[in-house]
Structures are given as structure tokens and as C-alpha cells.
N, C-alpha and C. Protein backbone atom coordinates (compact mmCIF):
# COMPACT_ATOMS: atom_id res chain seq x y z
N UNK A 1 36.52 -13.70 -36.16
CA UNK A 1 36.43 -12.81 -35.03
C UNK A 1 35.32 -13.31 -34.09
N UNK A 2 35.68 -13.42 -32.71
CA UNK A 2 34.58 -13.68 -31.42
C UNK A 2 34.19 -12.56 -31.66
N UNK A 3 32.26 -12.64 -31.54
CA UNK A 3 31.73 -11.75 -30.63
C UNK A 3 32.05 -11.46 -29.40
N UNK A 4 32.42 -10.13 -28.81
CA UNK A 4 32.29 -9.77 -27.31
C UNK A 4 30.84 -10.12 -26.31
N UNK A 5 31.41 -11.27 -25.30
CA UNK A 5 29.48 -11.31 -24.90
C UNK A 5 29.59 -10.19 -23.78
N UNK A 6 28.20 -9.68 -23.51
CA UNK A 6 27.73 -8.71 -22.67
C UNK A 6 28.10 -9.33 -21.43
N UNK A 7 27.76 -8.31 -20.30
CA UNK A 7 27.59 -8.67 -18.65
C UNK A 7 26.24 -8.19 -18.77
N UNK A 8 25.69 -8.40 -17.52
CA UNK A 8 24.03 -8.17 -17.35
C UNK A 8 24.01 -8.21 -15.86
N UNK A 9 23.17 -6.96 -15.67
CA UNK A 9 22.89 -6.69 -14.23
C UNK A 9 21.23 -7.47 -14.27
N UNK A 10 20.84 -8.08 -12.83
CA UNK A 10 19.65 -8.71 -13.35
C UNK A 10 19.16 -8.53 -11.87
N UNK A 11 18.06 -8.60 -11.07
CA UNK A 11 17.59 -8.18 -10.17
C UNK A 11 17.04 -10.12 -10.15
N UNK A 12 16.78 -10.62 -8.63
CA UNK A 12 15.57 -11.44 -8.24
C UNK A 12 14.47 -11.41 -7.31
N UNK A 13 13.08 -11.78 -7.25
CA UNK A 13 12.31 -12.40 -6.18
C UNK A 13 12.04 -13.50 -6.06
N UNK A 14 12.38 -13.70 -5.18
CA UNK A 14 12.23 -15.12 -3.55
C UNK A 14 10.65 -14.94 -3.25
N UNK A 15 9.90 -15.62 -3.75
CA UNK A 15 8.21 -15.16 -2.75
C UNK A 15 7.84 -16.59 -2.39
N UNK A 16 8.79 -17.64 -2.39
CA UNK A 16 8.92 -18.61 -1.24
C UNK A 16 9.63 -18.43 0.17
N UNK A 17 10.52 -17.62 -0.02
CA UNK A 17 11.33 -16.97 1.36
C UNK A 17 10.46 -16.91 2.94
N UNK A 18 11.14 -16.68 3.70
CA UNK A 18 10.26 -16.37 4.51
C UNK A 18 11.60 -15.65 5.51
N UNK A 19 11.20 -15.00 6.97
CA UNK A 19 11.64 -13.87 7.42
C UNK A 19 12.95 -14.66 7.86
N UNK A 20 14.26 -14.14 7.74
CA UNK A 20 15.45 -14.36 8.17
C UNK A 20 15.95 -15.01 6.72
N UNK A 21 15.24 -14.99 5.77
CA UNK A 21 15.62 -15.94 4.38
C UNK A 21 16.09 -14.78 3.06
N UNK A 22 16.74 -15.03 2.59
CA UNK A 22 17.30 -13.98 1.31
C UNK A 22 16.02 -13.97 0.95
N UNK A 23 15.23 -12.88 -0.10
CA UNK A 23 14.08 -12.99 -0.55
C UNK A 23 14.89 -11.83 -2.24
N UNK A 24 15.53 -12.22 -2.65
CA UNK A 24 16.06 -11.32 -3.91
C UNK A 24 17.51 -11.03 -3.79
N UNK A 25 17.90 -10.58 -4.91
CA UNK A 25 19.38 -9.92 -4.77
C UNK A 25 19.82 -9.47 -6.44
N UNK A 26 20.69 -8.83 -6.30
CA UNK A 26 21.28 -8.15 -7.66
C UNK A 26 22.74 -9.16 -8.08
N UNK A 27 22.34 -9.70 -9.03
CA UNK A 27 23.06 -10.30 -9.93
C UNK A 27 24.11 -9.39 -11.19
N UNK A 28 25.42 -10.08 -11.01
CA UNK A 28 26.24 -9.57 -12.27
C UNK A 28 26.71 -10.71 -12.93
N UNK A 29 25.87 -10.97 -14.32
CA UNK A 29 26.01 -12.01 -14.77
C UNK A 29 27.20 -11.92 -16.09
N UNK A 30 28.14 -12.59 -15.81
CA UNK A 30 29.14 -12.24 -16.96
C UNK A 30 29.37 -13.45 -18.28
N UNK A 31 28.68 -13.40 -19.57
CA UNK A 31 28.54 -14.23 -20.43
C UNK A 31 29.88 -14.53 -20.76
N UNK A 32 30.60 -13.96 -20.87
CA UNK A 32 31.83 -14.57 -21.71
C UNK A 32 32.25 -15.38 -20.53
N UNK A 33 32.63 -15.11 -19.31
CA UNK A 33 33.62 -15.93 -18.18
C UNK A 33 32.78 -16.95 -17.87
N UNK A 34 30.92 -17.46 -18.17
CA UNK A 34 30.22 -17.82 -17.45
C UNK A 34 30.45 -17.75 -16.13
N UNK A 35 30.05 -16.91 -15.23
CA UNK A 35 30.23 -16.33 -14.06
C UNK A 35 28.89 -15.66 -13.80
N UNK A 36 28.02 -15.77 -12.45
CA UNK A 36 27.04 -15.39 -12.01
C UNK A 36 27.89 -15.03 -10.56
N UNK A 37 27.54 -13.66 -10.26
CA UNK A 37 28.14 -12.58 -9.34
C UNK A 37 27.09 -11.91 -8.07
N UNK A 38 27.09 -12.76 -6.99
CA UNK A 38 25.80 -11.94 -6.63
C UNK A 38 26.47 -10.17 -5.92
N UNK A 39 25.89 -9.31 -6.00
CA UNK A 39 26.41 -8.01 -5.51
C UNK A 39 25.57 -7.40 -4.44
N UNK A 40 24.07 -7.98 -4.11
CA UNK A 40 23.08 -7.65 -2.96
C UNK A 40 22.68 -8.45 -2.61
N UNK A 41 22.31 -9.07 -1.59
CA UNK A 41 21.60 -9.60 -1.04
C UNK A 41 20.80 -9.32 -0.11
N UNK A 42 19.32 -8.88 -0.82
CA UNK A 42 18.03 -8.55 -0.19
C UNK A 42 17.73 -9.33 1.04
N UNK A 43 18.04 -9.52 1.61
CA UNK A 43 17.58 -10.23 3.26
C UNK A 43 16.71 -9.05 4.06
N UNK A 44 16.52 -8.07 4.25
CA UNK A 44 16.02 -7.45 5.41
C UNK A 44 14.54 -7.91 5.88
N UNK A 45 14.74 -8.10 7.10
CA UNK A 45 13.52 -8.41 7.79
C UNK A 45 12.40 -7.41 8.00
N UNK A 46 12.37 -6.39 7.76
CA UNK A 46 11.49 -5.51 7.93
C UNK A 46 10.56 -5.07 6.74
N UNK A 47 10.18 -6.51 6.04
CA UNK A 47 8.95 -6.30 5.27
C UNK A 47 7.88 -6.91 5.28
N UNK A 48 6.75 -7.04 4.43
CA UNK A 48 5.79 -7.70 5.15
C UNK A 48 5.63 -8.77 4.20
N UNK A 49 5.81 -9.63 4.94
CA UNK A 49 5.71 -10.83 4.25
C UNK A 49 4.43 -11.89 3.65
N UNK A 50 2.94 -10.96 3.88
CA UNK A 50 1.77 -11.51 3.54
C UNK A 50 1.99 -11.26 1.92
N UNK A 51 1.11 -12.15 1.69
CA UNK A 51 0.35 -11.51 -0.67
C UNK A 51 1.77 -12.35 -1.35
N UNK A 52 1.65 -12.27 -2.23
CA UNK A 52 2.69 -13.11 -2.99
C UNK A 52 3.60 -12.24 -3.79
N UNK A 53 4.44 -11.65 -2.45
CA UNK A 53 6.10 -11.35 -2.89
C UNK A 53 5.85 -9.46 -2.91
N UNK A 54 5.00 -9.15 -2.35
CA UNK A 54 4.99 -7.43 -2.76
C UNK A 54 5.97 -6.99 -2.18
N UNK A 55 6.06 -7.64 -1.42
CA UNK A 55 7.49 -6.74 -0.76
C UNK A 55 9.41 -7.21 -0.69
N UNK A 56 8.81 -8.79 -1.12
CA UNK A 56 10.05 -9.35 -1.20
C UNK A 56 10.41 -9.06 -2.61
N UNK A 57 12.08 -9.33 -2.57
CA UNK A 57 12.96 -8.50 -4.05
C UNK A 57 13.58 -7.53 -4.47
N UNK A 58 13.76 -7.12 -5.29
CA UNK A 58 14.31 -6.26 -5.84
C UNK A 58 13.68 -5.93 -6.98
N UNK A 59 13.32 -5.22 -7.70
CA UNK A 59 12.64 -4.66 -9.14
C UNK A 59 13.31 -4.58 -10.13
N UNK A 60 12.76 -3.06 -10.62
CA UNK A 60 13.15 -2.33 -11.93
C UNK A 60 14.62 -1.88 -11.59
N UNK A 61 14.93 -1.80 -12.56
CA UNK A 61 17.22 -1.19 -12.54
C UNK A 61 16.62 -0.07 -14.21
N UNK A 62 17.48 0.98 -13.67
CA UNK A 62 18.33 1.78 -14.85
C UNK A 62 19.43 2.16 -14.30
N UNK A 63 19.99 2.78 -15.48
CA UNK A 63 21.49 3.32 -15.19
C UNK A 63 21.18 4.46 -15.35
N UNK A 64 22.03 5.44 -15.00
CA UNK A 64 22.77 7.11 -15.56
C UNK A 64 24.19 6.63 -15.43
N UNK A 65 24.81 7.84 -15.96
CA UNK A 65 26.40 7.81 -15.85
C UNK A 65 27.26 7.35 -15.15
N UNK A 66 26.21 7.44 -13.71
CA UNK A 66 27.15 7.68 -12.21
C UNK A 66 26.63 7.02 -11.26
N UNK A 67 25.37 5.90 -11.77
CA UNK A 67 24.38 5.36 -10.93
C UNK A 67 24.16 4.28 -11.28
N UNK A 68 23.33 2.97 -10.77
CA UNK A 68 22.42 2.29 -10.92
C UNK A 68 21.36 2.43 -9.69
N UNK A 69 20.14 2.79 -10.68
CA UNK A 69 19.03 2.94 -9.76
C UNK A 69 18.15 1.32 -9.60
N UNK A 70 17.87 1.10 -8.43
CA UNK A 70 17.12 -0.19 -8.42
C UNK A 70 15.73 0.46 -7.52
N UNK A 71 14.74 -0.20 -7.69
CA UNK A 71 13.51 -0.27 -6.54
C UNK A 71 13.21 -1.46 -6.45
N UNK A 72 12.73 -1.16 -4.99
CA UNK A 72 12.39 -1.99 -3.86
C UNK A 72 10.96 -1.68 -3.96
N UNK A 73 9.96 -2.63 -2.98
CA UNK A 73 8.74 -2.47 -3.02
C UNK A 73 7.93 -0.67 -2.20
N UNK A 74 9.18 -0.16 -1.78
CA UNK A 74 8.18 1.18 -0.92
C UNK A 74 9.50 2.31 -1.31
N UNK A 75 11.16 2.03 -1.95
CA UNK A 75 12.02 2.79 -2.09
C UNK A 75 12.95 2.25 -3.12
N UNK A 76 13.70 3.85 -3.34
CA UNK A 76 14.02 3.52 -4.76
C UNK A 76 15.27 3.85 -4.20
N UNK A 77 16.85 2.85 -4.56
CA UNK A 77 18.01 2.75 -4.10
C UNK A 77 19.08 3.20 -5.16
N UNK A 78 19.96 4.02 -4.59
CA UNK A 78 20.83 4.73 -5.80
C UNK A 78 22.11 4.19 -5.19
N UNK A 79 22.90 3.25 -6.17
CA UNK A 79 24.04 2.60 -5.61
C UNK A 79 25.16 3.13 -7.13
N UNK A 80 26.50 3.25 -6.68
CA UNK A 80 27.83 3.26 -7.52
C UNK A 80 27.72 2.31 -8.67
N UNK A 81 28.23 2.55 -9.42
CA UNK A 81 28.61 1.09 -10.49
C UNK A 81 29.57 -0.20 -9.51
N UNK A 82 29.69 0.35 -8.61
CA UNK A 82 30.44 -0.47 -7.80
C UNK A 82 29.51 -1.45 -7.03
N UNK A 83 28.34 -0.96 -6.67
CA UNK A 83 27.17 -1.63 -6.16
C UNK A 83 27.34 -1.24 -4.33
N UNK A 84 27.70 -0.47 -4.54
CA UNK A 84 27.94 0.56 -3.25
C UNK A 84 26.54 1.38 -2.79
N UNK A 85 25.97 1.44 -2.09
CA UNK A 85 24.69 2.24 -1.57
C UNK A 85 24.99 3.77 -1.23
N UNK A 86 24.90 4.68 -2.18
CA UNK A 86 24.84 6.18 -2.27
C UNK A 86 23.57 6.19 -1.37
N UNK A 87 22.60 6.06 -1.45
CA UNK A 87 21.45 6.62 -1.40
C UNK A 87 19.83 6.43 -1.06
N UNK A 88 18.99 6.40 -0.55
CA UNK A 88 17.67 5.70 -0.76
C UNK A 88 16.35 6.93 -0.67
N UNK A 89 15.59 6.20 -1.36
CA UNK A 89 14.44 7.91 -1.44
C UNK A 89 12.95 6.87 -1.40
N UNK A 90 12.00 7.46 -0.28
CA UNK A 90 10.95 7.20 -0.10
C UNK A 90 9.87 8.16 -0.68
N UNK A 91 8.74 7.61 -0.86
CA UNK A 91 7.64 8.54 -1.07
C UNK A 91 6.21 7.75 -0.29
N UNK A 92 5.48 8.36 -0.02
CA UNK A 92 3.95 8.19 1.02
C UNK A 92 3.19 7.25 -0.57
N UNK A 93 3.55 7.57 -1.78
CA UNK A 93 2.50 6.76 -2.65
C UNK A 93 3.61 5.78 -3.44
N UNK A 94 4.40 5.52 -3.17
CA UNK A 94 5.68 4.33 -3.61
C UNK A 94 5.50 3.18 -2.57
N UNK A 95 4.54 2.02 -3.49
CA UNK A 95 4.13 0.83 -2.60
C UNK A 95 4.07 -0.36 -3.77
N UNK A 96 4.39 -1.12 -3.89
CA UNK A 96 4.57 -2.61 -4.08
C UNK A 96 5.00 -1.82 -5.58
N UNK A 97 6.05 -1.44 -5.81
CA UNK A 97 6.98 -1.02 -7.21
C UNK A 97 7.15 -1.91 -7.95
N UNK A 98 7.17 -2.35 -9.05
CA UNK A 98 7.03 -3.40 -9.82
C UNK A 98 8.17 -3.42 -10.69
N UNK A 99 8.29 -1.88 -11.55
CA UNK A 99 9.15 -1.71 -12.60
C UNK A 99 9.35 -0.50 -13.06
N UNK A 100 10.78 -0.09 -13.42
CA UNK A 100 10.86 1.28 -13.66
C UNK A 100 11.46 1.30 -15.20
N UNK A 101 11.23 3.17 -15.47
CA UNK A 101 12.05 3.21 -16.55
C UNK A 101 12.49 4.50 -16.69
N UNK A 102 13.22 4.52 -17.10
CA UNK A 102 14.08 6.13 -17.60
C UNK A 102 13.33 6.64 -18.96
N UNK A 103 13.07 7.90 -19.11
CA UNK A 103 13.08 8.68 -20.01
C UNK A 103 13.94 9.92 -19.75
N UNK A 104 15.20 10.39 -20.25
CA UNK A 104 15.52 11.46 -20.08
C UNK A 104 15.93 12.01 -18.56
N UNK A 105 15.92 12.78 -18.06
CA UNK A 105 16.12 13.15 -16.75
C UNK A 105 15.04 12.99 -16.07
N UNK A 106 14.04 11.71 -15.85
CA UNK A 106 13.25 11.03 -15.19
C UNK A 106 13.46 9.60 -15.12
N UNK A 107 12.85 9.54 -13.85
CA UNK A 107 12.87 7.68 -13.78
C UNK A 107 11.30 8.13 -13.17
N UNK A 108 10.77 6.79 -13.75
CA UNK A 108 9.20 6.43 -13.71
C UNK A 108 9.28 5.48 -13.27
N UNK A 109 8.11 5.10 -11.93
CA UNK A 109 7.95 4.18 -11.54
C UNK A 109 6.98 3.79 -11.13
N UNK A 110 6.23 2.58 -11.01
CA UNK A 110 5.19 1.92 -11.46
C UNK A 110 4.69 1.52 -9.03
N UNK A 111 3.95 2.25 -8.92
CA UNK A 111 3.27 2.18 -7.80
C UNK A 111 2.10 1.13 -7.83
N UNK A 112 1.93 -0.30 -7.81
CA UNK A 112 1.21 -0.75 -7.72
C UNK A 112 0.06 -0.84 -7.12
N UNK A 113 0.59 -0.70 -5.33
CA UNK A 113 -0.74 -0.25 -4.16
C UNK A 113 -1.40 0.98 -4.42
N UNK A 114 -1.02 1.91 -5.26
CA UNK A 114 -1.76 3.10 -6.09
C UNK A 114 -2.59 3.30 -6.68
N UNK A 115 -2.06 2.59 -7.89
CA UNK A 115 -2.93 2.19 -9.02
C UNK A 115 -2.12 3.44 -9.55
N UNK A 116 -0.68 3.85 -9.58
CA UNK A 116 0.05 4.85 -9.98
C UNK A 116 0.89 4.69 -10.66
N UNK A 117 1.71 5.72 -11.46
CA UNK A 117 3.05 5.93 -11.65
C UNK A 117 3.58 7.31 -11.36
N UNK A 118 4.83 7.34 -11.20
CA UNK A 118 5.52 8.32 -10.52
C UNK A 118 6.83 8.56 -11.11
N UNK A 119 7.04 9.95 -10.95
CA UNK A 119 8.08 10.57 -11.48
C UNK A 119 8.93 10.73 -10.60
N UNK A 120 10.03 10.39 -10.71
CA UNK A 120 11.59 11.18 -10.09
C UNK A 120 12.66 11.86 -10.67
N UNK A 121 12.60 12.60 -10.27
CA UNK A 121 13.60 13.69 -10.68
C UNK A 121 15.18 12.90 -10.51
N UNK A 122 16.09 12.88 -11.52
CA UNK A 122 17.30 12.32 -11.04
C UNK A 122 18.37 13.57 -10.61
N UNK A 123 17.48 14.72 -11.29
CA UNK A 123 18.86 16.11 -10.91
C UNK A 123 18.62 16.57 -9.69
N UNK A 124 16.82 16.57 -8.88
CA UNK A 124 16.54 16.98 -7.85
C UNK A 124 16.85 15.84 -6.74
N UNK A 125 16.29 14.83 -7.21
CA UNK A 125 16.71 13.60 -6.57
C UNK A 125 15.20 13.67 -5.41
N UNK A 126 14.36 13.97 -6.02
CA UNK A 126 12.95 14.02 -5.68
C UNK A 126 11.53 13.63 -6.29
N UNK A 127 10.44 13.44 -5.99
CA UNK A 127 9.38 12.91 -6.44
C UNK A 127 8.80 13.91 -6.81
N UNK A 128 8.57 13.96 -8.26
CA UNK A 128 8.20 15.56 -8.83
C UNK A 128 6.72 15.47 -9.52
N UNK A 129 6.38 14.02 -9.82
CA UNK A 129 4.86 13.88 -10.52
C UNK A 129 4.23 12.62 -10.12
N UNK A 130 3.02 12.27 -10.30
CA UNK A 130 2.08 11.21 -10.40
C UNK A 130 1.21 11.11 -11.06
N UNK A 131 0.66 10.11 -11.76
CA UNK A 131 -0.52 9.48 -12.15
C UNK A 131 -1.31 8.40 -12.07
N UNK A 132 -2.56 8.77 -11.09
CA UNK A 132 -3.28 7.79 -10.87
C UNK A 132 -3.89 7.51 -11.89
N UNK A 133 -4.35 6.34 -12.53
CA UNK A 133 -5.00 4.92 -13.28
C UNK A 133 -6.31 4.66 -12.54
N UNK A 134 -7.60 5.07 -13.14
CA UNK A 134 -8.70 4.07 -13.15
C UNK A 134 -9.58 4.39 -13.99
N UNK A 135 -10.62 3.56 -14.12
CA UNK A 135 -11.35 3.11 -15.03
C UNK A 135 -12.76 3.69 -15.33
N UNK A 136 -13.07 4.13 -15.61
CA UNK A 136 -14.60 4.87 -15.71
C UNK A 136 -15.56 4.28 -16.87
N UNK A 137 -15.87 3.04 -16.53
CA UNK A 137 -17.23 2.42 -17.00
C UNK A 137 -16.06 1.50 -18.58
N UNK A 138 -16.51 1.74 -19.22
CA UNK A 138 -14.89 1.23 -20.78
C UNK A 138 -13.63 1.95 -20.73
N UNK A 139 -13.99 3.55 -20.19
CA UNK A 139 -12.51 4.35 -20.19
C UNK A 139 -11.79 4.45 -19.30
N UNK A 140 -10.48 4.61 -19.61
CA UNK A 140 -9.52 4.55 -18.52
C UNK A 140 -9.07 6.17 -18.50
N UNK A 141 -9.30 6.39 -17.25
CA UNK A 141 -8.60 7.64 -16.93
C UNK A 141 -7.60 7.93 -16.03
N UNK A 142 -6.64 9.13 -16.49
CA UNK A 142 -5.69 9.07 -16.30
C UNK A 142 -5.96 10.52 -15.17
N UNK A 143 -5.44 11.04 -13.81
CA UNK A 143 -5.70 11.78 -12.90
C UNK A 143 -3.86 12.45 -12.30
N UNK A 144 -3.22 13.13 -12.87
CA UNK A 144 -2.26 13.81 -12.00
C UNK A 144 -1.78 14.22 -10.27
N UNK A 145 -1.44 13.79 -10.00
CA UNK A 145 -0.88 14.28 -8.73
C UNK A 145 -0.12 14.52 -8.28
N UNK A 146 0.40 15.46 -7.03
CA UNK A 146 1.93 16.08 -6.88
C UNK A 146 1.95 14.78 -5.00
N UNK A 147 2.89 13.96 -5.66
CA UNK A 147 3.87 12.97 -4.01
C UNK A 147 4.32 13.61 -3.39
N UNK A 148 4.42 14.75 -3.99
CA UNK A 148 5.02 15.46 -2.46
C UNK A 148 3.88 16.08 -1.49
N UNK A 149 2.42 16.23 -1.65
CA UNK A 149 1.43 16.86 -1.00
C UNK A 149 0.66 15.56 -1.03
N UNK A 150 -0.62 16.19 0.55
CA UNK A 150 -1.12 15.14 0.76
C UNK A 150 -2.65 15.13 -0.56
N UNK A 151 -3.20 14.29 -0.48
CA UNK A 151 -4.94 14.91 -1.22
C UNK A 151 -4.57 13.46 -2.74
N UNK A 152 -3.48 12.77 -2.66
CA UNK A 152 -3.27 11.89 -4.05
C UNK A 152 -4.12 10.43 -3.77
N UNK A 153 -4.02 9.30 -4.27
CA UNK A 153 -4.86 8.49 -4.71
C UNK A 153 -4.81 7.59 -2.98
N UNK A 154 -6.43 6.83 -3.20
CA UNK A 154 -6.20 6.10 -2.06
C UNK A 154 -5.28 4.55 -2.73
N UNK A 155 -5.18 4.21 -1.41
CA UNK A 155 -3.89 2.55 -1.73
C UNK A 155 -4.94 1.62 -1.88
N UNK A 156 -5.31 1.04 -2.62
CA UNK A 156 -6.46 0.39 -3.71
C UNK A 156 -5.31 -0.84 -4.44
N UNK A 157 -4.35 -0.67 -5.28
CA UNK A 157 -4.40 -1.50 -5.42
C UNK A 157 -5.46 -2.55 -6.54
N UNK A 158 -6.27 -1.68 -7.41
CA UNK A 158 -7.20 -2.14 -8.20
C UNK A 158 -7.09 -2.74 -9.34
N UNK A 159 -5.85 -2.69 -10.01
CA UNK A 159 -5.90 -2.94 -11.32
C UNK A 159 -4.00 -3.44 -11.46
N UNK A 160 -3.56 -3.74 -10.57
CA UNK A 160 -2.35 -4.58 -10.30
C UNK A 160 -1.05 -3.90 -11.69
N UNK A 161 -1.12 -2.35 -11.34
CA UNK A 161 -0.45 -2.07 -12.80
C UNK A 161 1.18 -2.41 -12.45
N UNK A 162 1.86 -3.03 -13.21
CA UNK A 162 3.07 -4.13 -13.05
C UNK A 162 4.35 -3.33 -13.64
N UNK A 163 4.20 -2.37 -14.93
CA UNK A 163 4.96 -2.05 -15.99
C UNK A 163 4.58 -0.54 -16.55
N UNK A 164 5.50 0.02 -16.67
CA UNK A 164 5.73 1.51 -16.98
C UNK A 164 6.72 1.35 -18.55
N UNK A 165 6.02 2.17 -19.52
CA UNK A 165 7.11 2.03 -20.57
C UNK A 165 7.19 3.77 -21.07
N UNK A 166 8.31 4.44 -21.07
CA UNK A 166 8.52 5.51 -21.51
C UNK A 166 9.01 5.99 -22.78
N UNK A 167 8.76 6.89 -23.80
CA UNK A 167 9.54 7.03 -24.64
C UNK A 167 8.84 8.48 -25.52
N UNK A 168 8.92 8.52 -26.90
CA UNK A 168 9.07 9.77 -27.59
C UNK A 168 7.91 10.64 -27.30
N UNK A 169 6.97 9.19 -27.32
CA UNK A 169 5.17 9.30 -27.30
C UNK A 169 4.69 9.60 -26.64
N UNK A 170 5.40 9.31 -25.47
CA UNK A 170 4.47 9.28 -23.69
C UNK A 170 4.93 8.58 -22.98
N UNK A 171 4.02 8.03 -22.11
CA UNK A 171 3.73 7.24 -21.37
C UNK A 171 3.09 5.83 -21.54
């Protein structure tokens, strides 16, 4: 008996690109057909192209039932399994996004220019929590905030947090 091989959705960054140049795109990579599928192509000119790649790419991907969620460096994109664009959702503290993850009826996502992570609601389809990250002398402390009001962390950028991992434990 063959094993069945997987497909794989895979995100890229371009941080050689430059403006008018693809800088990322969403890949459907299919192992058994060897077949690489591109389904996005990140081109838009309206990012900033200084620092190495914060804004060029594509990120973190999860699924739900009825979705694939991807982020971008300032928004988080809700497209069909078809790779169709349902949707896009901004927030004032969602800046150089690195990587997301699902727990449950949340997606978490990793605010780098923050020094944050952030909650989205997938039933509200809104930004429902935050936590700012810094450091107090050996300890690291952890500070709550609501994205939807103003008074949350300044854009610092201090501690380059890259990766969000969710599960039984926490955060």
C-alpha cells in the first residue's frame, strides 16, 4: 500500500524585493503530483519597504472549517478554501505580525512593533485582547490590554517577539 502524500499550504517572504516586485505569496504545494501552486501573489505597493522584510510577505496561516486565515504585517486576511478574499481586519497595535496560532475560538497573533500579542475573536471577527511583553530588570512581565481602546503599549519594537504558541497551558 502507497502512503497518501499531504498538500501543504505554505506562505513566503521576498526581503530582496523591492517596490513593483512580488515580495511573498501563498503556495499550494501538492506532494504526491509534485506540483507547486502559487494562489497569492503579495505584490502590493503600499508597504514600507525600509528594515529587513517587516512588511514584505505573508505570515502565520490557520484554518477553521470555512476559512484560511493568513497575516500580513499590519492585517489579518480571511480567504475561502478556495483562496478567495472574504475579508480583512485591522487593528491600531497589529504591526510587523510574524506568526499566528489558533487555540479554540481564538487566533493569536504575534505584534512585533508592540512587543505584543493579540487576540481575535473568530465568532466576533474582532480584536478582543492583548498582551504587552517587557522586561523588568531578570523578569519578564506580562501587561493586558483591550485593541480596541486607546491607552495600550507604545510601538517599541524591543524585544523582536517573532512566535506565539497556544495550547492547554497558556500562552
Amino acid at each position: 500500500m502507497t502512503p497518501q502524500l499531504p498538500k501543504l499550504v505554505a506562505t513566503s517572504v521576498v526581503r530582496g524585493s523591492e517596490k513593483g516586485q512580488s515580495h511573498g505569496g501563498v503556495y499550494l504545494i501538492d506532494f504526491a503530483e509534485q506540483r507547486v501552486e502559487q494562489k497569492i501573489d503579495w505584490n502590493t505597493g503600499d508597504i514600507d519597504f525600509s528594515g529587513r522584510g517587516w512588511d514584505r510577505g505573508l505570515r502565520g496561516i490557520e484554518f477553521t472549517d470555512d476559512a484560511i486565515w493568513i497575516a500580513a504585517s499590519d492585517e489579518l486576511f480571511c480567504y475561502s478554501p478556495d483562496f478567495e478574499l472574504i475579508d480583512s481586519y485591522r487593528n491600531d497595535y497589529l504591526r510587523h505580525c510574524h506568526e499566528i496560532c489558533r487555540r479554540d475560538n481564538l487566533l493569536f497573533l504575534t505584534s512585533t512593533g508592540f512587543d505584543s500579542i493579540l487576540a481575535f475573536d473568530l465568532s466576533q471577527r474582532v480584536f478582543v485582547w492583548g498582551l504587552y511583553l517587557s522586561k523588568n530588570g531578570q523578569d519578564w512581565i506580562g501587561q493586558a490590554f483591550d485593541p480596541r481602546t486607546r491607552g495600550g503599549p507604545a510601538f517599541v519594537n524591543s524585544y523582536h517577539l517573532n512566535m506565539v504558541r497556544v495550547d492547554q497551558d497558556g500562552v
